[in-house]
Protein backbone atom coordinates (compact mmCIF):
# COMPACT_ATOMS: atom_id res chain seq x y z
CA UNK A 1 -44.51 59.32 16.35
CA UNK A 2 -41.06 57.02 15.46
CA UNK A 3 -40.41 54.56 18.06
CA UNK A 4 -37.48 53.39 18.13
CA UNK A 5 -36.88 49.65 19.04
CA UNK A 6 -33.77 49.03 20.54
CA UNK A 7 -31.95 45.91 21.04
CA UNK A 8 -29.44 44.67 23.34
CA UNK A 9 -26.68 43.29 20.96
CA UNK A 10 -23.46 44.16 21.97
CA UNK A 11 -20.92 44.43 19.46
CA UNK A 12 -17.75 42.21 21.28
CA UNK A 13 -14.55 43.69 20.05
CA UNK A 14 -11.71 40.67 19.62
CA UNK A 15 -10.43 37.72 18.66
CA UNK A 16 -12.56 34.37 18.77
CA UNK A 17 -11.24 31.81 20.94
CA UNK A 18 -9.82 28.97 18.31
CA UNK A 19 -9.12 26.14 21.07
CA UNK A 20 -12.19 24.62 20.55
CA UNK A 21 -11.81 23.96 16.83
CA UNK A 22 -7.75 23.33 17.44
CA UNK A 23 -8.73 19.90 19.66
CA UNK A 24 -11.13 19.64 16.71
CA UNK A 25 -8.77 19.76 13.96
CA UNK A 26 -6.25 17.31 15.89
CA UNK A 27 -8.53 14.72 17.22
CA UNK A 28 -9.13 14.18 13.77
CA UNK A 29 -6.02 14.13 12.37
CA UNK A 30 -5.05 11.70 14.71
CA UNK A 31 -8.23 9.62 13.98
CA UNK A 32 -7.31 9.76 10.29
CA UNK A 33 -3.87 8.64 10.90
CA UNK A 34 -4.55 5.67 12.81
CA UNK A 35 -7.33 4.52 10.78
CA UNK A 36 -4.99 4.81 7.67
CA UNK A 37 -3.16 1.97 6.67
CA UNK A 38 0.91 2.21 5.74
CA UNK A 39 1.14 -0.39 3.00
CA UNK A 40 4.12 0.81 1.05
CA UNK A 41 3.10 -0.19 -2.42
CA UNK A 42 5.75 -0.77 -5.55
CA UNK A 43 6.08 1.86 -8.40
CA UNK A 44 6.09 -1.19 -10.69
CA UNK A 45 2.75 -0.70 -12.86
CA UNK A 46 1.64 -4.49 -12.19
CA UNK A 47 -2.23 -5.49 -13.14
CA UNK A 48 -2.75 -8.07 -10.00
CA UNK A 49 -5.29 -10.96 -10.73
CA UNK A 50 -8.10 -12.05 -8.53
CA UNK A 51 -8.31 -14.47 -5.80
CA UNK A 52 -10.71 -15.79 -3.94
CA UNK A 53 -8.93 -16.02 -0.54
CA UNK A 54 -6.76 -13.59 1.03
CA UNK A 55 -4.75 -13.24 3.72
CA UNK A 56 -3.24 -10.13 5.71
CA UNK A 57 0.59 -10.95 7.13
CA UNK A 58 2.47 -8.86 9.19
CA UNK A 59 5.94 -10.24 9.25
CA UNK A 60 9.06 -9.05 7.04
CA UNK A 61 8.63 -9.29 3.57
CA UNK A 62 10.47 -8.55 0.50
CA UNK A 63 8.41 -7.88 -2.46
CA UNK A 64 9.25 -9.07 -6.35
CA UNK A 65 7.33 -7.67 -8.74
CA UNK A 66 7.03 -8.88 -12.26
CA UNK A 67 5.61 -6.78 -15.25
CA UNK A 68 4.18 -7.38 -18.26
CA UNK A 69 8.05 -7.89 -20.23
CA UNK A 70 8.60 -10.73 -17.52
CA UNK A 71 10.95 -8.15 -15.78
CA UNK A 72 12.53 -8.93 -12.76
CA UNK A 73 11.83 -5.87 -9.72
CA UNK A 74 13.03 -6.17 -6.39
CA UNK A 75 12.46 -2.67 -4.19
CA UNK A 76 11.78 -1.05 -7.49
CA UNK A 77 15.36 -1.66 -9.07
CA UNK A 78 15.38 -4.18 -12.65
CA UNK A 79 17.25 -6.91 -11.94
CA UNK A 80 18.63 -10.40 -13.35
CA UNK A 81 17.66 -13.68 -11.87
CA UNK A 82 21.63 -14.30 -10.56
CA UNK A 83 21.48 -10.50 -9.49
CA UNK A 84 17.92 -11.42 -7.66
CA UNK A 85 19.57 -14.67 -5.57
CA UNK A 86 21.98 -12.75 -4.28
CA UNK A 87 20.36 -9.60 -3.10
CA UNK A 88 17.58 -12.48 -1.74
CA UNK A 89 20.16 -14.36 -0.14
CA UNK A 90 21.89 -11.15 1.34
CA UNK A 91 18.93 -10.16 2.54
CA UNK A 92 17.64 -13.34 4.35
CA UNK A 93 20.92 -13.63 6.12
CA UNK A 94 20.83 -9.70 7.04
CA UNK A 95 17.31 -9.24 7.78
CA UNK A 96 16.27 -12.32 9.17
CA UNK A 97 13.57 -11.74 6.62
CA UNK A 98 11.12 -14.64 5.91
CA UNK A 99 8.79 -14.48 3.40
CA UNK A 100 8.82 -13.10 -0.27
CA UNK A 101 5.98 -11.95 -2.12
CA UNK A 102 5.53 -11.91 -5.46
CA UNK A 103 3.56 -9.33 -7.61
CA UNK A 104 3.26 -10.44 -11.27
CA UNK A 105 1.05 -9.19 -13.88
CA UNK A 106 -1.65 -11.24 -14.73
CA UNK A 107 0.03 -11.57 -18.22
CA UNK A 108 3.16 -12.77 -17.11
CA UNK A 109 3.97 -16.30 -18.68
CA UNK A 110 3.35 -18.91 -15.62
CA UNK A 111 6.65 -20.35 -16.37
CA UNK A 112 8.26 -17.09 -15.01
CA UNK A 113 5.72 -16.76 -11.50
CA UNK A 114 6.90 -20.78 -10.83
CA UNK A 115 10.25 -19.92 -11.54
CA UNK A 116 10.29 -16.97 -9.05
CA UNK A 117 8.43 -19.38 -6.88
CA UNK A 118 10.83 -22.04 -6.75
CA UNK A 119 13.97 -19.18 -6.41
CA UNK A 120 12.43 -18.51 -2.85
CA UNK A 121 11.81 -21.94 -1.84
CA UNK A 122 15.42 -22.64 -2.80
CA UNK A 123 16.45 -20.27 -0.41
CA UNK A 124 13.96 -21.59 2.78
CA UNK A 125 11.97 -18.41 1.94
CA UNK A 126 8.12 -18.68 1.95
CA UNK A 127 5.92 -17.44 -1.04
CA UNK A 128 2.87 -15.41 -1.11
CA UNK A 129 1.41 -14.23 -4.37
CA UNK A 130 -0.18 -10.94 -3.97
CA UNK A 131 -3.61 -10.77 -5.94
CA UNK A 132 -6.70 -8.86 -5.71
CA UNK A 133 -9.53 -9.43 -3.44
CA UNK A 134 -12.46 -10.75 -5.78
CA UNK A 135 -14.82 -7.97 -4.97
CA UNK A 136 -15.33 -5.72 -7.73
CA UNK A 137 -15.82 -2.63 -5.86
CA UNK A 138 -12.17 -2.85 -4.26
CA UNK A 139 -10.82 -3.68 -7.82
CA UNK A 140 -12.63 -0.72 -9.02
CA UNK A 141 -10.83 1.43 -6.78
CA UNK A 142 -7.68 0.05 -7.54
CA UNK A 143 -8.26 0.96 -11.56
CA UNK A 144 -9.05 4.34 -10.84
CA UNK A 145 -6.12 4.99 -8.20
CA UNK A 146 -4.08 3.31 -11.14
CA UNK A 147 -6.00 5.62 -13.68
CA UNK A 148 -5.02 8.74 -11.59
């Protein structure tokens, strides 16, 4: 004698309902996009030094960048120092920006950083000089985004 054991599955013909994993999908989404933070950083390929203090601002800013050649970068366009006063100038008055903030290579002669330094002052702008935070982990991931 077979017996036959017989279960009580019941095969559910349908769609699943997705509106759970939806609310999933978009609470984190908008947990990832709050926690992120929008630094706009400079196409100029600039090898920041290290620091020991840091600071975080959140006022406006225009950003110089210097490279390696001692070239002149403001918003990712080369320019000359007379070209740089001017669009500084025009944007101070414009803007109502305040504060300038220079990123120079760590090679870049001193001479060029005080110089860029004492442009902004000229103007009644203040100076920050972006570095890196001394911990080696967040340095590390800096060379490797740079690497990518």
């Amino acid at each position: 004698m077979k017996s036959r054991i017989r279960g009580n599955l019941k095969i559910i013909s349908g769609r699943p309902d997705l509106t759970p994993m939806i609310d999933t999908v978009f609470l984190l989404l908008i947990f990832f996009m709050l926690s992120s933070s929008f630094v706009q950083v400079s196409g100029i390929p600039v090898t920041l030094p290290t620091a020991k203090a840091s600071s975080k601002m959140s006022v406006d800013k225009l950003v110089v960048s210097i490279d390696r050649s001692n070239r002149l970068y403001f918003n990712d366009m080369e320019m000359d120092w007379e070209t740089l006063t001017e669009r500084l100038q025009k944007c101070k008055a414009d803007w109502n920006a305040n504060t300038v903030i220079v990123r120079a290579d760590r090679t870049t002669e001193y001479g060029v950083v005080v110089r860029m330094m004492s442009l902004a002052r000229s103007l009644g702008l203040n100076v920050y000089v972006a570095t890196l935070s001394d911990n080696p982990a967040k340095e590390k991931v800096f060379q490797d985004e740079k690497n990518d």
